[in-house]
C-alpha atoms as a PDB file:
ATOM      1  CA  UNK A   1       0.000   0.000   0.000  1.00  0.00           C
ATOM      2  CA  UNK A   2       1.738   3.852  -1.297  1.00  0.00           C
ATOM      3  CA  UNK A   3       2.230   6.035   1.722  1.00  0.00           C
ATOM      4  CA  UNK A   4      -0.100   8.600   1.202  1.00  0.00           C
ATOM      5  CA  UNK A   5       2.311  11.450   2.464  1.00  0.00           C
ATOM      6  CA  UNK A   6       4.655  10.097   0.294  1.00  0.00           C
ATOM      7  CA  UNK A   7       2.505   9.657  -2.933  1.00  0.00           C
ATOM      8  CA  UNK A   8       0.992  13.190  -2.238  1.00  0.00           C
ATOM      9  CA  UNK A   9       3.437  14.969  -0.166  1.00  0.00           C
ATOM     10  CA  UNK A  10       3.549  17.376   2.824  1.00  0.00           C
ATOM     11  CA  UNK A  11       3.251  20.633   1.313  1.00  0.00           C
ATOM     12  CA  UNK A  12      -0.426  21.773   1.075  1.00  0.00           C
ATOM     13  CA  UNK A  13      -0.014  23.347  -2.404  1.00  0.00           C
ATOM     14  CA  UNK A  14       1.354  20.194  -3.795  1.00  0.00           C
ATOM     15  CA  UNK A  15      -0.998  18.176  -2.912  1.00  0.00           C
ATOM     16  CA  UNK A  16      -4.201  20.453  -4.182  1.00  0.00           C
ATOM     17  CA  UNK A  17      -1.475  20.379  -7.873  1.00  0.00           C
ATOM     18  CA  UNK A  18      -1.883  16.834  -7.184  1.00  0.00           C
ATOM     19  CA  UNK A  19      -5.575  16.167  -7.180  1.00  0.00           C
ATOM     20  CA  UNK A  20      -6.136  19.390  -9.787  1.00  0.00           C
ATOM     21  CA  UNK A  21      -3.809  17.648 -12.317  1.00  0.00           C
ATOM     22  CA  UNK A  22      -4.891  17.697 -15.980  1.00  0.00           C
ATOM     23  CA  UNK A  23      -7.139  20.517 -17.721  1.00  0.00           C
ATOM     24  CA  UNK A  24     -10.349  19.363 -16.689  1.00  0.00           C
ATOM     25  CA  UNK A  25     -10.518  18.243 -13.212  1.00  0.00           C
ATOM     26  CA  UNK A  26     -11.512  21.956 -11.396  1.00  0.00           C
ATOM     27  CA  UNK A  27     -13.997  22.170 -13.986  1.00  0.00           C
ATOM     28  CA  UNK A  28     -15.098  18.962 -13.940  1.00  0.00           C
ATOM     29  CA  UNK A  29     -15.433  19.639  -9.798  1.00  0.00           C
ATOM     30  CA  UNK A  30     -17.110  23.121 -10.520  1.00  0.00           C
ATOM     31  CA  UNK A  31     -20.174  21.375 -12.954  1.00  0.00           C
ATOM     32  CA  UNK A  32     -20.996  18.894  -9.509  1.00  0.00           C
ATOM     33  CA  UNK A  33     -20.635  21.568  -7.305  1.00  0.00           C
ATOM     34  CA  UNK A  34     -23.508  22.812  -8.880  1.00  0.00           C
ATOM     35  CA  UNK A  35     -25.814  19.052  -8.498  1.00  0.00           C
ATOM     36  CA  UNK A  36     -25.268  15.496  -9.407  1.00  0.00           C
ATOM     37  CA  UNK A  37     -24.644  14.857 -13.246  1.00  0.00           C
ATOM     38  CA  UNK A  38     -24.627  11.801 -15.518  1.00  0.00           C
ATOM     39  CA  UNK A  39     -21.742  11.079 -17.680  1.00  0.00           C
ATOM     40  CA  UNK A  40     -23.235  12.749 -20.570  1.00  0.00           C
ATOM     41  CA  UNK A  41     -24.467  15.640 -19.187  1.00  0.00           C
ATOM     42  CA  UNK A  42     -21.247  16.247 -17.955  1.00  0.00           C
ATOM     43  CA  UNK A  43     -20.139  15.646 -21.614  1.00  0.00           C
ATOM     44  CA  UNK A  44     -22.123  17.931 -22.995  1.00  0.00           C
ATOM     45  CA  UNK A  45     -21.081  20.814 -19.915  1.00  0.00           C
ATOM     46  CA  UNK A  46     -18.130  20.298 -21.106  1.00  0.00           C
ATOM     47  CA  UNK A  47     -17.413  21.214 -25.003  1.00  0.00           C
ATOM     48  CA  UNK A  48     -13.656  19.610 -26.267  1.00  0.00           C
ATOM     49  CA  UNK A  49     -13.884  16.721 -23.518  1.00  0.00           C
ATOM     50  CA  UNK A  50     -13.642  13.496 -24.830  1.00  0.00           C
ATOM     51  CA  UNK A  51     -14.985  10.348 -23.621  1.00  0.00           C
ATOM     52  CA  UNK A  52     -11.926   9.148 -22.699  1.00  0.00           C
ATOM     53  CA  UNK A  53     -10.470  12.106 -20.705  1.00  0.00           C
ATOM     54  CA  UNK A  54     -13.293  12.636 -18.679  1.00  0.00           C
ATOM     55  CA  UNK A  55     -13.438   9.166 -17.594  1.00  0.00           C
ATOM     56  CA  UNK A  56     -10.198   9.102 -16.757  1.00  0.00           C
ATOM     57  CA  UNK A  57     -10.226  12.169 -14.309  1.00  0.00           C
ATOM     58  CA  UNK A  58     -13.883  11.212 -12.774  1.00  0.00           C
ATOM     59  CA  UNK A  59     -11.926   7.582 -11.957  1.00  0.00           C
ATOM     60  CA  UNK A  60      -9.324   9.781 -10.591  1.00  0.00           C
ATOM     61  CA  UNK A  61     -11.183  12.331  -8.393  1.00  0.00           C
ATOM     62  CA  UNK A  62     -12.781   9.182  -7.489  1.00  0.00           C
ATOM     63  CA  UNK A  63      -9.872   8.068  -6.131  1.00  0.00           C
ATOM     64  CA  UNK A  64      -8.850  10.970  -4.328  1.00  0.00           C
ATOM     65  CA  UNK A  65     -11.969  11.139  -3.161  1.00  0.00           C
ATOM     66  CA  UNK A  66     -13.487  14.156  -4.146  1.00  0.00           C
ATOM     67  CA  UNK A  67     -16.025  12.469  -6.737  1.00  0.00           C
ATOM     68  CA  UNK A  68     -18.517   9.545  -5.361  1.00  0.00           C
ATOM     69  CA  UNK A  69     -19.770   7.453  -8.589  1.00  0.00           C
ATOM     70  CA  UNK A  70     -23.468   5.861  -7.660  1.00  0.00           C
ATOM     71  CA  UNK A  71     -24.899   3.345  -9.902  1.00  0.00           C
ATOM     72  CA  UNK A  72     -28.140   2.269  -9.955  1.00  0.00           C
ATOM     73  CA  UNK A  73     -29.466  -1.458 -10.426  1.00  0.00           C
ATOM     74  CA  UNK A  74     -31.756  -0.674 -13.585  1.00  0.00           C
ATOM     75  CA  UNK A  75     -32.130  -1.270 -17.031  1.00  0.00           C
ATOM     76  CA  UNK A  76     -30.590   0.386 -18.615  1.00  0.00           C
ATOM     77  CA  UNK A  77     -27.824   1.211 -15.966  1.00  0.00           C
ATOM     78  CA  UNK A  78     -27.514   4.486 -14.808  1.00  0.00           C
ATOM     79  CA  UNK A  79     -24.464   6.248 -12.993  1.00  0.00           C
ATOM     80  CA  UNK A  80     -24.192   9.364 -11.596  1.00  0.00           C
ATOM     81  CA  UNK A  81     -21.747  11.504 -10.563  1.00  0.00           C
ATOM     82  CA  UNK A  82     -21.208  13.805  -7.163  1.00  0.00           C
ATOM     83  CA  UNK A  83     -18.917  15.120  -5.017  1.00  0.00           C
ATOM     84  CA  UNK A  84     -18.518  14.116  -1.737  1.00  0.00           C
ATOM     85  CA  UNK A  85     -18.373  15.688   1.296  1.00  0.00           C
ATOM     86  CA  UNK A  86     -14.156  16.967   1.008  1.00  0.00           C
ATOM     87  CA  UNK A  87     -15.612  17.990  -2.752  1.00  0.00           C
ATOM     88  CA  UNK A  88     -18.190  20.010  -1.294  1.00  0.00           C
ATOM     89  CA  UNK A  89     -15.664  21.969   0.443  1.00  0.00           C
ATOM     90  CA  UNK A  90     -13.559  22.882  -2.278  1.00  0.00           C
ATOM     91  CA  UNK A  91     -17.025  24.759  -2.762  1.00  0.00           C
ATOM     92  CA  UNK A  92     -15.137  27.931  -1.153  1.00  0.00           C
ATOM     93  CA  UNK A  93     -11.698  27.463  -3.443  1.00  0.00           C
ATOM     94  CA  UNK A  94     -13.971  27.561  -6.160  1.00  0.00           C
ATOM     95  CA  UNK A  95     -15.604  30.857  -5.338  1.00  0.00           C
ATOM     96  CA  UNK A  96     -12.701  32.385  -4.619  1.00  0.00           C
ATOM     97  CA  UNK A  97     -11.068  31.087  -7.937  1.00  0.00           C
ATOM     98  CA  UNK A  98     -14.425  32.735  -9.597  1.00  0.00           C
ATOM     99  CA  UNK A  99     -13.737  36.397  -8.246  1.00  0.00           C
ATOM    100  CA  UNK A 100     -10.335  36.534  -8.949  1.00  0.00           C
ATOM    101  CA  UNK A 101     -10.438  35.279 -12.426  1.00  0.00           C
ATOM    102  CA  UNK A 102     -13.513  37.594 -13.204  1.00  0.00           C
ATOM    103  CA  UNK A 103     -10.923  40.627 -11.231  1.00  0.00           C
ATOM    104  CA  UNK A 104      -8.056  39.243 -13.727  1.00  0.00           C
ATOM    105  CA  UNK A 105     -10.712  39.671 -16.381  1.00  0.00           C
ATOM    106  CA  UNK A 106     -11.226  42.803 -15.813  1.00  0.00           C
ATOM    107  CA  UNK A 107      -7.719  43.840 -15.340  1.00  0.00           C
ATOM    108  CA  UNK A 108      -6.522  42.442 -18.245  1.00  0.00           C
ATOM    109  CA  UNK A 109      -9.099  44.281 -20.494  1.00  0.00           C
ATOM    110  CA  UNK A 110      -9.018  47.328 -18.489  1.00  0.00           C
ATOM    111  CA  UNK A 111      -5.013  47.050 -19.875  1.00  0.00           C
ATOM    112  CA  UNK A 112      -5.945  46.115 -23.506  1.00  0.00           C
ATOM    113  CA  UNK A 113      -8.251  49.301 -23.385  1.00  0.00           C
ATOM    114  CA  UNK A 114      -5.364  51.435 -22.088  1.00  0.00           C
ATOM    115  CA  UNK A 115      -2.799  50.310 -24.720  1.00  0.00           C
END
């Protein structure tokens, strides 16, 4: 069994670069904060993802535990997606990633205007 402080590290920052690894996974996170999604309603949320990616990083929040994957004994199957309770709480990164990007936003264009 990997040493989780080992595999992840004991420096806070690393181990969020860890678990946000890859292009999609914070907005993968940000579509469940908002509710539970199927696989392709995620797919659709998220234009340019393919099948394969997005599989891979739900198995891999999954793993880190930040994604819970429920499926359902019918016919046909059905499997959806949320975050769990340490996901939920990334609730507050995520706002705070919101305002500054929309500040950067506005920075950046209040520069382009400028020049």
């Amino acid at each position: 069994m990997t040493n989780k402080v080992s595999e992840y590290g004991i420096c806070p920052f690393a181990t969020t670069q860890r678990v946000l690894t890859g292009k999609w996974a914070l907005v993968i996170i940000y579509q469940l904060s908002t509710g539970t999604k199927r696989f392709k309603e995620l797919q659709r949320l998220l234009p340019g993802i393919t099948q394969t990616i997005l599989t891979r990083h739900l198995r891999q929040l999954e793993k880190d535990k930040i994604v819970q994957r429920k499926v359902y004994a019918e016919v046909p199957p059905r499997v959806e997606y949320s975050l769990t309770e340490v996901g939920q709480e990334f609730r507050v990164v995520l706002d705070a990633v919101e305002k500054w990007s929309l500040d950067y936003i506005k920075l950046l264009n209040a520069s382009e205007i400028s020049n």
